[in-house]
C-alpha atoms as a PDB file:
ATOM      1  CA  UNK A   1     -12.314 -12.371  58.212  1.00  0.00           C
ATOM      2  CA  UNK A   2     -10.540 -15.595  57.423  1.00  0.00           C
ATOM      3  CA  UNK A   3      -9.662 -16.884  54.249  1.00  0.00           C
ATOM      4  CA  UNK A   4     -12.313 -18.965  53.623  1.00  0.00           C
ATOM      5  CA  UNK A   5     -14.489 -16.554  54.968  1.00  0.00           C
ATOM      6  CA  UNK A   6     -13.108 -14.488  51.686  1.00  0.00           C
ATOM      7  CA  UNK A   7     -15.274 -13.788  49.060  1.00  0.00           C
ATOM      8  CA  UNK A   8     -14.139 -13.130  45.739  1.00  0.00           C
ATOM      9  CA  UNK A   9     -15.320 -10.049  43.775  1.00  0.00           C
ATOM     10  CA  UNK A  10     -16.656 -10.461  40.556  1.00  0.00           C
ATOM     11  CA  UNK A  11     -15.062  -9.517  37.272  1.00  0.00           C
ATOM     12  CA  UNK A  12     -15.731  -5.928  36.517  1.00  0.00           C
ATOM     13  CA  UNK A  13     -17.619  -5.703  33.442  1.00  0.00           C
ATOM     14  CA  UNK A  14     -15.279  -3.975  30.406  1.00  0.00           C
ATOM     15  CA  UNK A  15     -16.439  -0.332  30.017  1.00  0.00           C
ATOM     16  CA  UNK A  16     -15.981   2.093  27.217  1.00  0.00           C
ATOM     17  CA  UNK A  17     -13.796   1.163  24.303  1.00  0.00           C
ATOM     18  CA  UNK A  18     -13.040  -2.172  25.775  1.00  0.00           C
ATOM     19  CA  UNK A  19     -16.620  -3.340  25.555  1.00  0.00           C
ATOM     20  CA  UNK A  20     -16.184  -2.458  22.372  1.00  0.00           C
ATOM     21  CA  UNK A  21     -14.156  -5.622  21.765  1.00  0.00           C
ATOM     22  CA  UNK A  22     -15.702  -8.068  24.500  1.00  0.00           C
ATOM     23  CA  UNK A  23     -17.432 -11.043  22.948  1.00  0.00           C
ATOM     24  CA  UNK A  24     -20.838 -11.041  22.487  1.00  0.00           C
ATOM     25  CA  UNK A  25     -23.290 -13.252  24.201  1.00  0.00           C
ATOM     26  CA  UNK A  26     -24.645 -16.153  22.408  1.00  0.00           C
ATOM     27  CA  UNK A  27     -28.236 -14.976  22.418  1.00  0.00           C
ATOM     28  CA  UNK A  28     -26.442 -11.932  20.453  1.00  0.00           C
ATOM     29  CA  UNK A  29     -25.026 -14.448  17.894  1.00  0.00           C
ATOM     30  CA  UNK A  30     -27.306 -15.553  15.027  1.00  0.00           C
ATOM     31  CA  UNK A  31     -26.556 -18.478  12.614  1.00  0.00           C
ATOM     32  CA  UNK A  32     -25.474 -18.331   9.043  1.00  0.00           C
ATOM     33  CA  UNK A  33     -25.686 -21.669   6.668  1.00  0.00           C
ATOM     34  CA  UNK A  34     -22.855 -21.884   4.833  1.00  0.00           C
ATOM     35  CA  UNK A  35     -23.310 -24.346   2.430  1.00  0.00           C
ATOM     36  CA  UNK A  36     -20.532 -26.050  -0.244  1.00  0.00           C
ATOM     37  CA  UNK A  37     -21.158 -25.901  -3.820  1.00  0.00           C
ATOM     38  CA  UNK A  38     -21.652 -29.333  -4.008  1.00  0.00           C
ATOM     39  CA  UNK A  39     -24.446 -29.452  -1.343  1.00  0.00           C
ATOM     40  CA  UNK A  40     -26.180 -26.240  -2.843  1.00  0.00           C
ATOM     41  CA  UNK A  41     -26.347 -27.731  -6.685  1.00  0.00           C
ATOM     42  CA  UNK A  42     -27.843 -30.621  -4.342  1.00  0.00           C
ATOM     43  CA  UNK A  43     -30.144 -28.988  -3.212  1.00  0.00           C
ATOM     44  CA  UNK A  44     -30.889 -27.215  -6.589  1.00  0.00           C
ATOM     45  CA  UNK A  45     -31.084 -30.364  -8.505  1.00  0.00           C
ATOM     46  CA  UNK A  46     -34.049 -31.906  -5.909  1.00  0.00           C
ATOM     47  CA  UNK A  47     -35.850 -28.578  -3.646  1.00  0.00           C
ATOM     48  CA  UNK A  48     -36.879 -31.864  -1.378  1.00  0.00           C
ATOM     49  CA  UNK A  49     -33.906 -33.209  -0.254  1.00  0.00           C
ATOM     50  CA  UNK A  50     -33.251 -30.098   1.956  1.00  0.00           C
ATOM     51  CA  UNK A  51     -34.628 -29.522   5.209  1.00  0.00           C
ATOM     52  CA  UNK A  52     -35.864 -27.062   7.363  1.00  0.00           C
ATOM     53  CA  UNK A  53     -33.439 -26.567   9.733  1.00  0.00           C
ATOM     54  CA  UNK A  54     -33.804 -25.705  13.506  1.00  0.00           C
ATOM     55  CA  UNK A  55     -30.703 -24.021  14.132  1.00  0.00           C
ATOM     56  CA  UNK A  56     -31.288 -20.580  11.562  1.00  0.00           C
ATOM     57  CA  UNK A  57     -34.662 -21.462  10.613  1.00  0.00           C
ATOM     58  CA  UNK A  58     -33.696 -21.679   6.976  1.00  0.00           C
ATOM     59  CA  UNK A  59     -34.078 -24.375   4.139  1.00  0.00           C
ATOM     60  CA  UNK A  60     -31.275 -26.600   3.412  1.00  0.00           C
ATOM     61  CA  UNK A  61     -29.289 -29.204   2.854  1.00  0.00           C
ATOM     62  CA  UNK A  62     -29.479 -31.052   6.018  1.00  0.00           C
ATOM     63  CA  UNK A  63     -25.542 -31.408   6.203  1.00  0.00           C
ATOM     64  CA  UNK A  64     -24.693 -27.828   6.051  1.00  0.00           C
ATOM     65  CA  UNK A  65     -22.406 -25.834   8.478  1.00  0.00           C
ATOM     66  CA  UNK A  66     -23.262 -22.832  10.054  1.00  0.00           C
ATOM     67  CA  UNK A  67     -21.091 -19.738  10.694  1.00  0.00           C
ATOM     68  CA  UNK A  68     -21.735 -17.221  13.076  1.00  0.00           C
ATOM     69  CA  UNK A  69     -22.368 -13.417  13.129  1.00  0.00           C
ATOM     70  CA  UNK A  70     -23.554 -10.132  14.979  1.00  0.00           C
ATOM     71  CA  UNK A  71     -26.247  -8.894  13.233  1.00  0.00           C
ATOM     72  CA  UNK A  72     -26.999  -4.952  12.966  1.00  0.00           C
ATOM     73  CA  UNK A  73     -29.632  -4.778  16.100  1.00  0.00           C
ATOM     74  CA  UNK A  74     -27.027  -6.391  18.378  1.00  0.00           C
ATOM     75  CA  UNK A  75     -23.977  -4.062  16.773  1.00  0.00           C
ATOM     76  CA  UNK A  76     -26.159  -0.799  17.439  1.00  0.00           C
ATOM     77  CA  UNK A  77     -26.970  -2.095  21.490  1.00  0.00           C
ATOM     78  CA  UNK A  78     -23.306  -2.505  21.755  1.00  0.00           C
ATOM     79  CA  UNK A  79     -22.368   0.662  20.651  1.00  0.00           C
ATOM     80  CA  UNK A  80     -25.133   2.360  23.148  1.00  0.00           C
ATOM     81  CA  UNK A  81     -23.744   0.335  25.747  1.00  0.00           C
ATOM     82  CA  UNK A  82     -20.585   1.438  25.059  1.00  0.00           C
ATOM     83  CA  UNK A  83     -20.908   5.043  24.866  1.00  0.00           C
ATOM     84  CA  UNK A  84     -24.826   6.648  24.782  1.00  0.00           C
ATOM     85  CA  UNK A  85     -23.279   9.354  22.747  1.00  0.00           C
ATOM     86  CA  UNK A  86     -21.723   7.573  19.724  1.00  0.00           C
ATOM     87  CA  UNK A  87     -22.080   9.352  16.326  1.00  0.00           C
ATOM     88  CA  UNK A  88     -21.617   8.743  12.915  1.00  0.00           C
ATOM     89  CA  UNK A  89     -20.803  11.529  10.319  1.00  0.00           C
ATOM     90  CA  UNK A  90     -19.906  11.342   6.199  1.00  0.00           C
ATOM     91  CA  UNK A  91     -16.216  12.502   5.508  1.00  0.00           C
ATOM     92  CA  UNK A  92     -17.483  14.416   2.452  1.00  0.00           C
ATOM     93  CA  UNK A  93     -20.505  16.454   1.479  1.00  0.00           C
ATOM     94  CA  UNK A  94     -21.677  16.747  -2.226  1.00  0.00           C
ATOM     95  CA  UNK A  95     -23.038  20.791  -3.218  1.00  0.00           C
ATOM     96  CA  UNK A  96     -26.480  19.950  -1.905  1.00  0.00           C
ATOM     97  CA  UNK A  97     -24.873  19.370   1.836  1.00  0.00           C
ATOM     98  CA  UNK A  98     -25.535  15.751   1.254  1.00  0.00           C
ATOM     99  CA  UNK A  99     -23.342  12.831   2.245  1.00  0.00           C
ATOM    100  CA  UNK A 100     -21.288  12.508  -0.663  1.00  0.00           C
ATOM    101  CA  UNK A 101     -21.417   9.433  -2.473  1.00  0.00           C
ATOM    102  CA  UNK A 102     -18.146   7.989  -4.760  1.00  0.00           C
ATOM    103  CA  UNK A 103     -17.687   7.079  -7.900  1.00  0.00           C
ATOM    104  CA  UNK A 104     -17.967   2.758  -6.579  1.00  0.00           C
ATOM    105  CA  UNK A 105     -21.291   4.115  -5.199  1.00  0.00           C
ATOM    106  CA  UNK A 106     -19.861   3.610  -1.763  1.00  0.00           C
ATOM    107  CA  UNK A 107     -19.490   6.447   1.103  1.00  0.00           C
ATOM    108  CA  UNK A 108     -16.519   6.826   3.844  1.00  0.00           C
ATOM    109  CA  UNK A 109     -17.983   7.740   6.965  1.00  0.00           C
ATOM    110  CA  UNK A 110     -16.379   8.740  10.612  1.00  0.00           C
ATOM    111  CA  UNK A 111     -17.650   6.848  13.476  1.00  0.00           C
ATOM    112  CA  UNK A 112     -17.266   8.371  17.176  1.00  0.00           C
ATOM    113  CA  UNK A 113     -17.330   6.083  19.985  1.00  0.00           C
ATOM    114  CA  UNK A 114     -16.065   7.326  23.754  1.00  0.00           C
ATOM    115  CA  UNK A 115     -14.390  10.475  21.975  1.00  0.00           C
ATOM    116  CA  UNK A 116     -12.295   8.223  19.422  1.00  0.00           C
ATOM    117  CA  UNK A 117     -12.920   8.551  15.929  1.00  0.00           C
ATOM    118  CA  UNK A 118     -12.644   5.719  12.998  1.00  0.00           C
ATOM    119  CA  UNK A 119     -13.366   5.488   9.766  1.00  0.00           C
ATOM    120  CA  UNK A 120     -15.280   2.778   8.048  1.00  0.00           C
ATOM    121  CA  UNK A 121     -16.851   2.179   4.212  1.00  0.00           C
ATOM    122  CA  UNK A 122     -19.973   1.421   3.187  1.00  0.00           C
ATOM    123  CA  UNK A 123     -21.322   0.053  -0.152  1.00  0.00           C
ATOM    124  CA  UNK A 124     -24.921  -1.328  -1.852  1.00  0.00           C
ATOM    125  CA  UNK A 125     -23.772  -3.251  -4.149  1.00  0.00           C
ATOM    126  CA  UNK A 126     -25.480  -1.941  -7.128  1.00  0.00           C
ATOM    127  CA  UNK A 127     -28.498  -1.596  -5.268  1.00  0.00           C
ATOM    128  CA  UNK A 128     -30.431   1.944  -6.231  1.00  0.00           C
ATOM    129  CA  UNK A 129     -33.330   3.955  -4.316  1.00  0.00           C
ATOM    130  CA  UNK A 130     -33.893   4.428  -0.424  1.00  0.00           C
ATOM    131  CA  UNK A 131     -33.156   0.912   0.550  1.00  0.00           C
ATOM    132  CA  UNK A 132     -29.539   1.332  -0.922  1.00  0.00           C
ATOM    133  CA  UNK A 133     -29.005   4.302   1.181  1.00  0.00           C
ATOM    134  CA  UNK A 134     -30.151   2.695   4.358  1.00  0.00           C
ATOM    135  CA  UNK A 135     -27.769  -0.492   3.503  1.00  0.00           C
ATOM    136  CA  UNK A 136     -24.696   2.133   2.792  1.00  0.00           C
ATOM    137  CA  UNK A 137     -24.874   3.438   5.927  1.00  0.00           C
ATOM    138  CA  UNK A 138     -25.229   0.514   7.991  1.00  0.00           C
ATOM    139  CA  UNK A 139     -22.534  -1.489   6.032  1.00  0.00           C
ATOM    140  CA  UNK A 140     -20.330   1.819   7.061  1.00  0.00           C
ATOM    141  CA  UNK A 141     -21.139   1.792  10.660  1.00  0.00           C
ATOM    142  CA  UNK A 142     -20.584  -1.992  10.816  1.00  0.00           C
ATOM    143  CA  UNK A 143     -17.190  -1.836   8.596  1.00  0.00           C
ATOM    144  CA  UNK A 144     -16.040   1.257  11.018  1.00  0.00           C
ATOM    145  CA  UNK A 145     -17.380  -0.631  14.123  1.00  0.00           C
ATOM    146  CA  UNK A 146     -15.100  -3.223  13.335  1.00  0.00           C
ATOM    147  CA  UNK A 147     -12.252  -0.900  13.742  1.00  0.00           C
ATOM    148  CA  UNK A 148     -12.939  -0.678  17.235  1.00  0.00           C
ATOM    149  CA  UNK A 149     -12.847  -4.267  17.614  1.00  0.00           C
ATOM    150  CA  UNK A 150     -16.473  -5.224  17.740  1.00  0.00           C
ATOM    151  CA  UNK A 151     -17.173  -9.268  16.340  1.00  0.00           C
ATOM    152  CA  UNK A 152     -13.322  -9.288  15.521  1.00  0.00           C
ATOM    153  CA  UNK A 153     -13.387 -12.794  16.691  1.00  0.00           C
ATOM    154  CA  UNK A 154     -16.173 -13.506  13.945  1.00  0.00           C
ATOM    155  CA  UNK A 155     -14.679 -11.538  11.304  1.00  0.00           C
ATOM    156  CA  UNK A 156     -11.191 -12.809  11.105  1.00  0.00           C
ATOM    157  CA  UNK A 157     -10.640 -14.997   8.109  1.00  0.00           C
ATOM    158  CA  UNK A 158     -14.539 -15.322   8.091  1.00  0.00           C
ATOM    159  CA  UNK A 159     -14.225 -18.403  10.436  1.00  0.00           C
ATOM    160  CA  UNK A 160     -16.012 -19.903  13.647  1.00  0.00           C
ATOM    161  CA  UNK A 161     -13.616 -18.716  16.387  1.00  0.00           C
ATOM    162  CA  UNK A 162     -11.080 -20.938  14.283  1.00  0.00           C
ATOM    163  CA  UNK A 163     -13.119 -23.754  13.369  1.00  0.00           C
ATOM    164  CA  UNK A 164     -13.777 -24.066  10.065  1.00  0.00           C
ATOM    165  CA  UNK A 165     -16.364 -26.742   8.116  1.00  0.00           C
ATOM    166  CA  UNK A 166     -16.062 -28.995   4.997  1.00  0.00           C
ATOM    167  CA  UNK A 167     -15.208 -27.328   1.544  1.00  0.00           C
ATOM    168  CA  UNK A 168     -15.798 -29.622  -1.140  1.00  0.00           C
ATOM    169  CA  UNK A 169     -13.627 -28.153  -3.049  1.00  0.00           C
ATOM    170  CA  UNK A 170     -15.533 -24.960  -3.266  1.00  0.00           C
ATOM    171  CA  UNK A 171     -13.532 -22.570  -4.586  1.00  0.00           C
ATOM    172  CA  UNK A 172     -15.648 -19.531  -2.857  1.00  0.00           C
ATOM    173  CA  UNK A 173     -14.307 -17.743   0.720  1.00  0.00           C
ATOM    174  CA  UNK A 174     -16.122 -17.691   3.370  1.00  0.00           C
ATOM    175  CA  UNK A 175     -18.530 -14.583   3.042  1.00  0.00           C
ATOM    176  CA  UNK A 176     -17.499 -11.347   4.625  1.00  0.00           C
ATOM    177  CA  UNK A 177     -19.703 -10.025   7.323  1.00  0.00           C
ATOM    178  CA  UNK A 178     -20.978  -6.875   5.293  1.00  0.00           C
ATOM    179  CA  UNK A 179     -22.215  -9.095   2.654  1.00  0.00           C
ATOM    180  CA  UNK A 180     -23.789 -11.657   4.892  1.00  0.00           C
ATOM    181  CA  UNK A 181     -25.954  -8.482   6.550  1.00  0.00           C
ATOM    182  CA  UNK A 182     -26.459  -7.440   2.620  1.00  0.00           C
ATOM    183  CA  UNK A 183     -27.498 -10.677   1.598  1.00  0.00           C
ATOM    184  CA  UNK A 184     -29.654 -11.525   4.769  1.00  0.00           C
ATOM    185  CA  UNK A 185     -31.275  -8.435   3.932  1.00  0.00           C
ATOM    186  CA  UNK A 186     -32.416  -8.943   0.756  1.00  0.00           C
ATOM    187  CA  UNK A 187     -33.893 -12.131   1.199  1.00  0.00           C
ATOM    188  CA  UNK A 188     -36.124 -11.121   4.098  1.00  0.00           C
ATOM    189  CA  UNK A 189     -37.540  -8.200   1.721  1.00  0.00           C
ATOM    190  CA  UNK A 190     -38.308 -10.425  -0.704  1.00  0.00           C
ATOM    191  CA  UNK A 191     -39.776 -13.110   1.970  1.00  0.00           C
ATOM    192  CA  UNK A 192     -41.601 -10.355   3.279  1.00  0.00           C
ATOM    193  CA  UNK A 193     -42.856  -9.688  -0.632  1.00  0.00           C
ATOM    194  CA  UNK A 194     -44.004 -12.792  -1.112  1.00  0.00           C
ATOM    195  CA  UNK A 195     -45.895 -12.841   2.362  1.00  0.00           C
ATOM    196  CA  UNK A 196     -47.910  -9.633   1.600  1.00  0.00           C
ATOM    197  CA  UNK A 197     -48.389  -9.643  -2.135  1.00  0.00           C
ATOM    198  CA  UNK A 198     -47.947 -13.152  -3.690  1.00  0.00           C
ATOM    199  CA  UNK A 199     -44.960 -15.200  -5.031  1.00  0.00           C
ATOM    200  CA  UNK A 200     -47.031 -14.516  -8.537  1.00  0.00           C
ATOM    201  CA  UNK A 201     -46.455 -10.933  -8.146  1.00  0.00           C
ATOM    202  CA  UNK A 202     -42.861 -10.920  -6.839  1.00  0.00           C
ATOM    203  CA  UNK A 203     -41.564 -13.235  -9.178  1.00  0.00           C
ATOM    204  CA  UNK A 204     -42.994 -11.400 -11.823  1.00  0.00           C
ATOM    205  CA  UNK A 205     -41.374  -7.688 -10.788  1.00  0.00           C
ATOM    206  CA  UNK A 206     -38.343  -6.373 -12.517  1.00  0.00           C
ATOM    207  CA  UNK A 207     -36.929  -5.936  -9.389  1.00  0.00           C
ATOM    208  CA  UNK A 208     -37.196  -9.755  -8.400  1.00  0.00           C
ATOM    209  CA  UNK A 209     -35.846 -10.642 -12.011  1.00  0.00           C
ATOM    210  CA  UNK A 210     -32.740  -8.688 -10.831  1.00  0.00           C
ATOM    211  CA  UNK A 211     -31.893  -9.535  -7.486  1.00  0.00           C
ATOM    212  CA  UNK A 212     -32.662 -12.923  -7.341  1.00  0.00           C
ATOM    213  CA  UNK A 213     -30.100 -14.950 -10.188  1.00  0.00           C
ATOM    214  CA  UNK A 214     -27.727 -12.099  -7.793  1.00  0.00           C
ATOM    215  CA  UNK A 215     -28.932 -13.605  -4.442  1.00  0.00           C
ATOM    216  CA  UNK A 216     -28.647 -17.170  -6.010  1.00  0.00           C
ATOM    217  CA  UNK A 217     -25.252 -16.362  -7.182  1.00  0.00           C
ATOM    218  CA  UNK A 218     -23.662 -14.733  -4.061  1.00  0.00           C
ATOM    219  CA  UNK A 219     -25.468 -15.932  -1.033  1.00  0.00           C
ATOM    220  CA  UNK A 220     -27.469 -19.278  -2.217  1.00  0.00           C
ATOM    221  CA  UNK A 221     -28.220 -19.932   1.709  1.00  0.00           C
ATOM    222  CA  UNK A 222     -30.313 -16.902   1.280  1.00  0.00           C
ATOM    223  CA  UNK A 223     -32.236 -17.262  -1.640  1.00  0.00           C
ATOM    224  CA  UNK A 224     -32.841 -20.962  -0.673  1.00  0.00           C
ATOM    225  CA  UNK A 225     -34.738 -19.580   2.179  1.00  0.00           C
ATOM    226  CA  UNK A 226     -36.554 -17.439  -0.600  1.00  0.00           C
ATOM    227  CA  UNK A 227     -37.026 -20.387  -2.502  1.00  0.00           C
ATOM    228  CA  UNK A 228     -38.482 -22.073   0.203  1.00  0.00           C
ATOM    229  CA  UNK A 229     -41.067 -19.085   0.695  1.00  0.00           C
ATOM    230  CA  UNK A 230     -42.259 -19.327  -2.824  1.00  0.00           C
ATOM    231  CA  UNK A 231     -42.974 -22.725  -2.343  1.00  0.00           C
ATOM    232  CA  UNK A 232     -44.845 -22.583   0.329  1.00  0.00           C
ATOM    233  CA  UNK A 233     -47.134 -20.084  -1.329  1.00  0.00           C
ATOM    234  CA  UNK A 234     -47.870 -22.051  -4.128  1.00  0.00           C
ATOM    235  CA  UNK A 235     -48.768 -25.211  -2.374  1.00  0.00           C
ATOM    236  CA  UNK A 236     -51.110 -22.847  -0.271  1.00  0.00           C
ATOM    237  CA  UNK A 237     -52.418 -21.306  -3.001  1.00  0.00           C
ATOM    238  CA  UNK A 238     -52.834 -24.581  -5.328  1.00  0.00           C
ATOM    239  CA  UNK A 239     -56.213 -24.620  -7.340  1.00  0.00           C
ATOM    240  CA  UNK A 240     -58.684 -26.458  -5.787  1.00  0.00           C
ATOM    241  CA  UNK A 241     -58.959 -30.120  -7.504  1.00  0.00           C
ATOM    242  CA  UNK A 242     -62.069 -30.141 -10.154  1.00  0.00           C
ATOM    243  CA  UNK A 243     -65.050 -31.362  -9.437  1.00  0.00           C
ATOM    244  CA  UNK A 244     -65.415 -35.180  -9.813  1.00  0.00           C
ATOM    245  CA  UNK A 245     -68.784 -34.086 -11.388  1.00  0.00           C
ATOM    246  CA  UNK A 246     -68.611 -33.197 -14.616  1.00  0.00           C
ATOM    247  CA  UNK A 247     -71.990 -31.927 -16.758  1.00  0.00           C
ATOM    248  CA  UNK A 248     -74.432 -34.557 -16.255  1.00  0.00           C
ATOM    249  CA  UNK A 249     -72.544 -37.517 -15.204  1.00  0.00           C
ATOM    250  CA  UNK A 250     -73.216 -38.487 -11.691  1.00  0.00           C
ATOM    251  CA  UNK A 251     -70.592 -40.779 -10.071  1.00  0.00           C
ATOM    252  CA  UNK A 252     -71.690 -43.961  -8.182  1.00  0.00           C
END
């Protein structure tokens, strides 16, 4: 064979723990708005100045920047692909052989991948009842996942692969990943909420009067999108306009 008749083999694929820290594919990267404070109190002071945007889907201002992450869907396939055996285990146990949880309401787990064992922490953030133990655990597997390397490239500093957009002066840091998967989650519940059983209704729950100012506070990106959901609700749920006939008059 001659040397142009050479052809060159392709890259072999990383394997193991070095998947672990290859970069995920863009269809595996989804995209967070990350607005300044000046654009959110924008958007605040006039709901119709944002748009709705066709990169995340969301409701913004239309100059916004967005970062991007690996949600928890595309972190689990990653560790299957890495190792079909992976395993996750609490470092403690309370008396009732349940993972123990500490006094910050957070849990230390150990996560196994290809025979190696980290340990990552996972927290709710005040959040109480099933849904807060679901959201330790996967805040634990994604904190220990990153000790293996996985979206280090997202994580670091919180920035676009070193690219970083306008401030404004806002004083805040880019969000963490954990708390954008926290925050994402809470606004889809309460999008999902509003969907099945009324803005009305939602709005009116205790539980809505507690997350949201929390939501608008910490992640306004998200609860724009939420704001954006109640809105649409009402105008599709306006009261039909009053009859033009009223009692006996007749118009001509």
């Amino acid at each position: 064979m001659t040397k142009h008749e050479a052809i060159e083999a392709p890259a072999e694929k990383p394997r193991g723990l070095d998947l672990m820290r290859a970069p995920f594919e863009p269809h595996q990267i989804s995209k967070l708005p990350k607005p300044t404070k000046k654009q959110t109190e924008a958007l605040r002071a006039d709901f119709k100045t944002g748009i709705r945007c066709t990169v995340c889907g969301g409701w913004h201002h239309k100059d916004v920047v967005h970062l991007d992450y690996v949600g928890h869907a595309a972190l689990t396939d990653r560790l299957l692909e890495c190792d079909p055996s992976w395993n996750w285990e609490p470092v403690s146990f309370d008396e009732r052989g349940q993972p123990m949880i500490d006094q910050n309401g957070g849990m230390w787990i150990k996560l196994t991948v290809c025979g190696q064992t980290r340990l990552g922490y996972g927290h709710a953030d005040g959040k109480r009842g099933g849904d807060a133990v679901k959201e330790i655990i996967g805040d634990a597997l994604r904190n220990a996942a990153m000790r293996f390397g996985a979206a280090l490239d997202l994580w670091h500093k919180g920035d676009l692969h070193g690219i970083e957009g306008p401030t404004d002066g806002d004083e805040a840091a880019t969000p963490k990943a954990e708390e954008v998967w926290a925050a994402e989650r809470m606004s889809d519940q309460m999008i999902t909420a509003i969907r099945k059983s009324g803005a009305d209704v939602v709005q009116a729950s205790p539980k809505f009067q507690q997350d949201f100012p929390r939501l608008k506070k910490e992640a306004p990106e998200f609860a724009a999108r939420v704001e954006a959901e109640i809105e649409t609700w009402k105008q599709a749920n306006k009261p039909a306009p009053s009859s033009l006939i009223d009692g006996d008059e007749i118009p001509y």
